[in-house]
PDB file of N, CA and C in Angstrom:
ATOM      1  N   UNK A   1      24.752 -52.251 -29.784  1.00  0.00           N
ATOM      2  CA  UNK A   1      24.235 -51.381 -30.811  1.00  0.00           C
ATOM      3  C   UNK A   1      25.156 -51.450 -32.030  1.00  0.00           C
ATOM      4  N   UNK A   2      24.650 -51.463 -33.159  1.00  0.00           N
ATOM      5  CA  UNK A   2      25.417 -51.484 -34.407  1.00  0.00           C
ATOM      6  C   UNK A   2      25.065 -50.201 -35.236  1.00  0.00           C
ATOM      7  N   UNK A   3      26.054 -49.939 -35.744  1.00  0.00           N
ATOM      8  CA  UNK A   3      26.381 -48.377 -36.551  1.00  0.00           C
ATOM      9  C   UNK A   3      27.152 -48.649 -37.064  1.00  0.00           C
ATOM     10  N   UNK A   4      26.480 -47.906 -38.387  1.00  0.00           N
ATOM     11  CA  UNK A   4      27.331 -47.778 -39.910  1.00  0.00           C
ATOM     12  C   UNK A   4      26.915 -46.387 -39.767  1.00  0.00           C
ATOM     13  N   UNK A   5      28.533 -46.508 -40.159  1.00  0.00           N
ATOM     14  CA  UNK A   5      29.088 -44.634 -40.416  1.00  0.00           C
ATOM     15  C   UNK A   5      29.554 -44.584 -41.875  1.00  0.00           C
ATOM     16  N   UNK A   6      28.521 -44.068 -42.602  1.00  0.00           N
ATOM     17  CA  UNK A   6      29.181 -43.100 -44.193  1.00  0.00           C
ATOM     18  C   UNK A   6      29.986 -42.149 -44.007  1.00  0.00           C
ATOM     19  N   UNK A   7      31.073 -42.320 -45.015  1.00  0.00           N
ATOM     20  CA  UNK A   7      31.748 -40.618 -45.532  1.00  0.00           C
ATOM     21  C   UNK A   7      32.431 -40.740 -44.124  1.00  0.00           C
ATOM     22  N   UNK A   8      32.725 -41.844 -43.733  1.00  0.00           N
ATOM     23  CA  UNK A   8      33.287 -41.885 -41.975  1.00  0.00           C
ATOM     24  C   UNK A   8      34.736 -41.170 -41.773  1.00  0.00           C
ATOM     25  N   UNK A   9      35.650 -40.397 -43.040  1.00  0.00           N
ATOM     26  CA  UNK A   9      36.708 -39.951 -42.345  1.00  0.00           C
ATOM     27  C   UNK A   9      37.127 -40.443 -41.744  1.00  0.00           C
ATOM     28  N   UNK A  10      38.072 -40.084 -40.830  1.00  0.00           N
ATOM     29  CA  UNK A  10      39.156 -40.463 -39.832  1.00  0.00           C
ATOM     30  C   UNK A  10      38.250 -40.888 -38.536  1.00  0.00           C
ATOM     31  N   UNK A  11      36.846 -40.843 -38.092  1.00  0.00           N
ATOM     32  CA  UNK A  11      35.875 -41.392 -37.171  1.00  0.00           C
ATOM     33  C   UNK A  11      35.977 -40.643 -36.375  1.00  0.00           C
ATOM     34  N   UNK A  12      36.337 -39.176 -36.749  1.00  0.00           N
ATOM     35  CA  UNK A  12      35.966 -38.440 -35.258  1.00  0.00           C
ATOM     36  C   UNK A  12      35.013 -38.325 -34.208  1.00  0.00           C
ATOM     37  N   UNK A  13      33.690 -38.294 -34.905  1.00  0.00           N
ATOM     38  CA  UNK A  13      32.438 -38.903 -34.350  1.00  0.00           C
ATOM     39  C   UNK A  13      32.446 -39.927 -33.471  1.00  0.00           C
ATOM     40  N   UNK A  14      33.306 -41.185 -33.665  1.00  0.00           N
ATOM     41  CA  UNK A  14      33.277 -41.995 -32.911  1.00  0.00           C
ATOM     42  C   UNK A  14      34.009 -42.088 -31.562  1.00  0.00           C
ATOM     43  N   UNK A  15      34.456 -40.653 -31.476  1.00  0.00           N
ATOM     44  CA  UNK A  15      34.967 -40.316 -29.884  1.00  0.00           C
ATOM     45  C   UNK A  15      33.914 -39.735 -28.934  1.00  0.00           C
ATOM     46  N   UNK A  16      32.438 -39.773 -29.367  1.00  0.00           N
ATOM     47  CA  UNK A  16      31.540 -39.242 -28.212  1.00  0.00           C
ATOM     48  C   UNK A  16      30.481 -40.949 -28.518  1.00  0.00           C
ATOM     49  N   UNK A  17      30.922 -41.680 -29.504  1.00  0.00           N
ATOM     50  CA  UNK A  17      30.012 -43.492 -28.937  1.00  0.00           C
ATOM     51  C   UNK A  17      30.749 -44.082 -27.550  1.00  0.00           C
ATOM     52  N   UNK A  18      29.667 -44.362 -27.451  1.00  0.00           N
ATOM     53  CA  UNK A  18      29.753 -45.579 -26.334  1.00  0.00           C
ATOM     54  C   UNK A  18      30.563 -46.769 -26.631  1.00  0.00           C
ATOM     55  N   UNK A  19      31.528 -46.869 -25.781  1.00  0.00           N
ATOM     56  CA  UNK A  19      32.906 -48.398 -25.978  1.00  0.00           C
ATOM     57  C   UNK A  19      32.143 -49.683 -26.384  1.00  0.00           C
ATOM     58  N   UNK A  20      30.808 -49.670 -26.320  1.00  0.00           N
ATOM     59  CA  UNK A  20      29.863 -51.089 -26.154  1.00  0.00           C
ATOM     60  C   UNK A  20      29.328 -50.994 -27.815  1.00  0.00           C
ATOM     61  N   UNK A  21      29.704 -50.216 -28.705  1.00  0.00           N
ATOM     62  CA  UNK A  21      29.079 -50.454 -30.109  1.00  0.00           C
ATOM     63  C   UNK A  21      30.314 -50.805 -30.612  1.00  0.00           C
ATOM     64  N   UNK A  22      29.403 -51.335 -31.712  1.00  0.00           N
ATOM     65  CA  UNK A  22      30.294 -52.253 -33.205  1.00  0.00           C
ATOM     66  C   UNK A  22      29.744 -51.716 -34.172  1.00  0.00           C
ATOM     67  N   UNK A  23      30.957 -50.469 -34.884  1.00  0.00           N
ATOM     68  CA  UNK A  23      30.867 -49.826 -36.135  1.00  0.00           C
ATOM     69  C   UNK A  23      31.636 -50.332 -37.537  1.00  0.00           C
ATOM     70  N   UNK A  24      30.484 -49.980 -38.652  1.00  0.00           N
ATOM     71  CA  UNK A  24      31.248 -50.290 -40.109  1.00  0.00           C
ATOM     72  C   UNK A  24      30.958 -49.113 -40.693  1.00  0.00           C
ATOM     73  N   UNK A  25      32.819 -48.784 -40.617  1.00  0.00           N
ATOM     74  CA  UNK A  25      32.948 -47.033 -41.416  1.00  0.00           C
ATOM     75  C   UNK A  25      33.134 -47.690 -42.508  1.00  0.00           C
ATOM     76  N   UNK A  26      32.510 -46.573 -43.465  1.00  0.00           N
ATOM     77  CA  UNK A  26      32.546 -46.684 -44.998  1.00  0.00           C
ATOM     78  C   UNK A  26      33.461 -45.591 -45.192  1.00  0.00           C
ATOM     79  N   UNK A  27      34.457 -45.203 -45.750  1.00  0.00           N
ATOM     80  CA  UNK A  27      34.729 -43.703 -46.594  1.00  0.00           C
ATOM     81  C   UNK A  27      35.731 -44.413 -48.372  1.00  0.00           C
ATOM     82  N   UNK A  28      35.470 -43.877 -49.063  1.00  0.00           N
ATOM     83  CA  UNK A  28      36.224 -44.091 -50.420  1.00  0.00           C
ATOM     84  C   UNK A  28      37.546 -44.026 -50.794  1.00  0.00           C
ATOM     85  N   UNK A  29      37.781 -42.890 -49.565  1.00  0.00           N
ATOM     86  CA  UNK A  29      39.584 -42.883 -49.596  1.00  0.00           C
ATOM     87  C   UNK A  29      40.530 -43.907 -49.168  1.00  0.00           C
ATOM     88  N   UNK A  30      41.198 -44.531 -49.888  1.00  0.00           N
ATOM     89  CA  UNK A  30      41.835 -45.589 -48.933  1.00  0.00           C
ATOM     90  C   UNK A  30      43.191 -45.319 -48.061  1.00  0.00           C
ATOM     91  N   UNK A  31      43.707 -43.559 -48.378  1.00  0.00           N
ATOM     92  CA  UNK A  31      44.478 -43.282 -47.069  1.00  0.00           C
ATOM     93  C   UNK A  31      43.608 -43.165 -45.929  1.00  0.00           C
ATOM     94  N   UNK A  32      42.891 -42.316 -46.098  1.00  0.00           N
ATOM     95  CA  UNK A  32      41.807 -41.969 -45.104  1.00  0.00           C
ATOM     96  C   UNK A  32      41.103 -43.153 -44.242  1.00  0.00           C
ATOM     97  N   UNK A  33      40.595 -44.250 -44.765  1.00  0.00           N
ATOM     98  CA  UNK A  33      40.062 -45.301 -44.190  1.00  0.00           C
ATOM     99  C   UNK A  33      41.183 -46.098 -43.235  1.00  0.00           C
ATOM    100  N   UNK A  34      42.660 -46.066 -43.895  1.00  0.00           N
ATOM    101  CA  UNK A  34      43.744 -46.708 -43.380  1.00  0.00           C
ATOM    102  C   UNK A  34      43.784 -45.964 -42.446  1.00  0.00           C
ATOM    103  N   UNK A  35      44.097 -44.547 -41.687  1.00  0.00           N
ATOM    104  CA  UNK A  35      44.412 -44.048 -40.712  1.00  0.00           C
ATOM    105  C   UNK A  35      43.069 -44.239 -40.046  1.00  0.00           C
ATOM    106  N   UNK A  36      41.696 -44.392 -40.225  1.00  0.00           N
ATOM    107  CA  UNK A  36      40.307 -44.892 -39.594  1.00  0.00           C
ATOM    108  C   UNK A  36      40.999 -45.858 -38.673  1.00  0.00           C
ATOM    109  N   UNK A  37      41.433 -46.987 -39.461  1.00  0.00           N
ATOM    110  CA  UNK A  37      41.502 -47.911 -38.703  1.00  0.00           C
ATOM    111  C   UNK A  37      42.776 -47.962 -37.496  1.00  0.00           C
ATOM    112  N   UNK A  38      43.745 -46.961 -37.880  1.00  0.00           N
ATOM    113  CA  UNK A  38      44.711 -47.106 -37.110  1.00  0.00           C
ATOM    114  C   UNK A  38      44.273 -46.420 -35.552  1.00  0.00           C
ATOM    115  N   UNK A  39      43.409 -45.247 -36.096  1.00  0.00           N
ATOM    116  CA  UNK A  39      42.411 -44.698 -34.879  1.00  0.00           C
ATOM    117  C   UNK A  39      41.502 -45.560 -33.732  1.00  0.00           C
ATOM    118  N   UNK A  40      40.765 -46.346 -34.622  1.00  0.00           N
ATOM    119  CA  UNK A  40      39.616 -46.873 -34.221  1.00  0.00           C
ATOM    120  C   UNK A  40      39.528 -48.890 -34.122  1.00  0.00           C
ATOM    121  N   UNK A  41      41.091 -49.191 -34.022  1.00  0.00           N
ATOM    122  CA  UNK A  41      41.244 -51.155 -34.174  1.00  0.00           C
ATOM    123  C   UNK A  41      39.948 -51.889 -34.156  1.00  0.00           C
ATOM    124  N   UNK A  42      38.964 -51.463 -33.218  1.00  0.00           N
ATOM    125  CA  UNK A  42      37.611 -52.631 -33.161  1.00  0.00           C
ATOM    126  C   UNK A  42      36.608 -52.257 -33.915  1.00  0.00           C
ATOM    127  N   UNK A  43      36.748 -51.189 -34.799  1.00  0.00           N
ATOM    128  CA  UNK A  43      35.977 -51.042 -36.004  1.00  0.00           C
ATOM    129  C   UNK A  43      36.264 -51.600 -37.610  1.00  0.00           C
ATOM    130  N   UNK A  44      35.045 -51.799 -37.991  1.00  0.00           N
ATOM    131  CA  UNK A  44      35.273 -53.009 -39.481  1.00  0.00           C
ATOM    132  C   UNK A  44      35.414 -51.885 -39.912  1.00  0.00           C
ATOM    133  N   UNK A  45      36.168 -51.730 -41.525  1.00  0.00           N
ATOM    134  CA  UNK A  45      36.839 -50.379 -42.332  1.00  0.00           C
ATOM    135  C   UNK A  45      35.989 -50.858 -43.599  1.00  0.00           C
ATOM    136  N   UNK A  46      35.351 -50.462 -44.194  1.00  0.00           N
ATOM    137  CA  UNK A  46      35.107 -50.700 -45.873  1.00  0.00           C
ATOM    138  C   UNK A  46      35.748 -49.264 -46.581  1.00  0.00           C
ATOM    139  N   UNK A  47      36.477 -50.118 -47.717  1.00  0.00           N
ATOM    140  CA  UNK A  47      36.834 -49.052 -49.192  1.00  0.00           C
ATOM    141  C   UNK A  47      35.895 -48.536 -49.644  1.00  0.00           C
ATOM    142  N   UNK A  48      35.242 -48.072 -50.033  1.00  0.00           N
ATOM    143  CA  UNK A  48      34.439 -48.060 -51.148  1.00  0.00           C
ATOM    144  C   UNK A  48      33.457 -47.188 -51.187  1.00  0.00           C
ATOM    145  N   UNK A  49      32.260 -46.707 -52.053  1.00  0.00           N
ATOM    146  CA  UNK A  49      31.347 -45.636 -52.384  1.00  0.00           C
ATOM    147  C   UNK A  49      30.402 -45.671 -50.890  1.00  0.00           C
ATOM    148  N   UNK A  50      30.016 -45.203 -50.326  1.00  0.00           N
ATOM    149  CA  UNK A  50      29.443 -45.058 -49.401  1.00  0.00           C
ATOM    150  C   UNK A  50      27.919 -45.148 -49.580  1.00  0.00           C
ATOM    151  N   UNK A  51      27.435 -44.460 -50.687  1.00  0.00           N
ATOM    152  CA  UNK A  51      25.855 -44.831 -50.597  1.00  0.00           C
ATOM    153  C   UNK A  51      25.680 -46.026 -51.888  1.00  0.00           C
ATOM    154  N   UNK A  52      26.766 -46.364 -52.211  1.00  0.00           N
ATOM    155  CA  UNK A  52      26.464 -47.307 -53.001  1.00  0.00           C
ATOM    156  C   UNK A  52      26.494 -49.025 -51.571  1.00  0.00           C
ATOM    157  N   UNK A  53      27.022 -48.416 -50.487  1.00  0.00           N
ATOM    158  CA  UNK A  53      26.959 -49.603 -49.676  1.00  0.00           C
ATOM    159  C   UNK A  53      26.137 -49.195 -48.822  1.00  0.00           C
ATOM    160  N   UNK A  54      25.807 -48.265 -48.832  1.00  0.00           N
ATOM    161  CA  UNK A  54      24.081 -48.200 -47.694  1.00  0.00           C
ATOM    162  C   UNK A  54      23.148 -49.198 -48.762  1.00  0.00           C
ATOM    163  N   UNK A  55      23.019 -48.364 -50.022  1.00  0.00           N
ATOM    164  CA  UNK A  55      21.781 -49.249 -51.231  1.00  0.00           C
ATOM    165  C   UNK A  55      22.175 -50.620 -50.630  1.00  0.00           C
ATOM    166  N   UNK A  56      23.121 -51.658 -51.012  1.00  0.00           N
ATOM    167  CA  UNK A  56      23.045 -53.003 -50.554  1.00  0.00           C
ATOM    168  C   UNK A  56      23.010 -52.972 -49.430  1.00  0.00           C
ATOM    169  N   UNK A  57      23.511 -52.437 -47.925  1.00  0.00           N
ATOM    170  CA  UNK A  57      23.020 -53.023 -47.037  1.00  0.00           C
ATOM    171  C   UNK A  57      22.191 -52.076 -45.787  1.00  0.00           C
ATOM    172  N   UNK A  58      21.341 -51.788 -46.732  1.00  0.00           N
ATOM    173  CA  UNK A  58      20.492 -50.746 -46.112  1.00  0.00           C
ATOM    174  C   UNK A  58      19.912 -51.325 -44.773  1.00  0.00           C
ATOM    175  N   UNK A  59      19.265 -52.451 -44.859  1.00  0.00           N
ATOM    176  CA  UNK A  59      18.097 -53.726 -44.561  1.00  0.00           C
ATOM    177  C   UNK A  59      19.226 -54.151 -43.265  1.00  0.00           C
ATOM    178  N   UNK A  60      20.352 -54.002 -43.219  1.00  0.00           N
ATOM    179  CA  UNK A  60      21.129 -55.347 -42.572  1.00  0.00           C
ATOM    180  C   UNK A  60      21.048 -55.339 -40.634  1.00  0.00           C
ATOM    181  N   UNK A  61      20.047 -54.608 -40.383  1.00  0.00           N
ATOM    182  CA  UNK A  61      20.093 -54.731 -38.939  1.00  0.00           C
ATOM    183  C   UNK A  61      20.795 -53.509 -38.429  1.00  0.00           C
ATOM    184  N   UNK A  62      20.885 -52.274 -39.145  1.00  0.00           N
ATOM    185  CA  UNK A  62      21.865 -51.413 -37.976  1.00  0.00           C
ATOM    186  C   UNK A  62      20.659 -50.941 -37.170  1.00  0.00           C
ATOM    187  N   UNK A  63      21.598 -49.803 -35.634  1.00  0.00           N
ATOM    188  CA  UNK A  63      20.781 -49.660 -35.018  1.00  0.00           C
ATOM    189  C   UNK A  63      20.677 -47.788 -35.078  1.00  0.00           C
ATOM    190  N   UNK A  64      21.815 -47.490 -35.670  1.00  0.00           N
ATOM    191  CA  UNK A  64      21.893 -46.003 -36.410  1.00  0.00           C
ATOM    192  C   UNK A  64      22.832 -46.218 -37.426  1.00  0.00           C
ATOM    193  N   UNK A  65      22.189 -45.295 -37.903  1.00  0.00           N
ATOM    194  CA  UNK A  65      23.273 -44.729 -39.592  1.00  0.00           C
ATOM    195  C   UNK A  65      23.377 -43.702 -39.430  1.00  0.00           C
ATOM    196  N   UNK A  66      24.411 -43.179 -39.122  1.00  0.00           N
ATOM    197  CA  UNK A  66      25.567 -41.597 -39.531  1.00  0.00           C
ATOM    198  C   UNK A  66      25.963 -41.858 -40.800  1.00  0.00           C
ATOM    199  N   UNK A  67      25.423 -40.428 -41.223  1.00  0.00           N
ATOM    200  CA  UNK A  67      25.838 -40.030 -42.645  1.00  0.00           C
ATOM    201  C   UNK A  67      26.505 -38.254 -42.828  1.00  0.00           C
TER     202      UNK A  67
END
């Protein structure tokens, strides 16, 4: 299952997914995204505006979007 998480914070949310998904947190902060990743290693991290990266990859195959 694939999930993109907006506004993803620190991924607290991602302590009640299932070990078997592959998430791309979005959040704008780049402390915030840095400690994401220090949380969460097998998740992809994006910088940047969050619904400005849903608009481009709205289409791309996820299987949920948390927002």
């Amino acid at each position: 299952m694939r999930i993109l998480s907006l506004y993803a914070g620190i991924g607290g949310n991602g302590a009640l997914w299932p070990d078997d998904v592959t998430v791309t947190a979005v959040d704008w902060d780049e402390l915030t995204a840095t400690e994401y990743a220090a949380l969460w290693p097998d998740d992809d991290v994006v910088i940047g505006d969050a619904h400005a990266y849903l608009e481009k990859h709205l289409f791309d195959g996820w299987d949920f979007i948390w927002a």
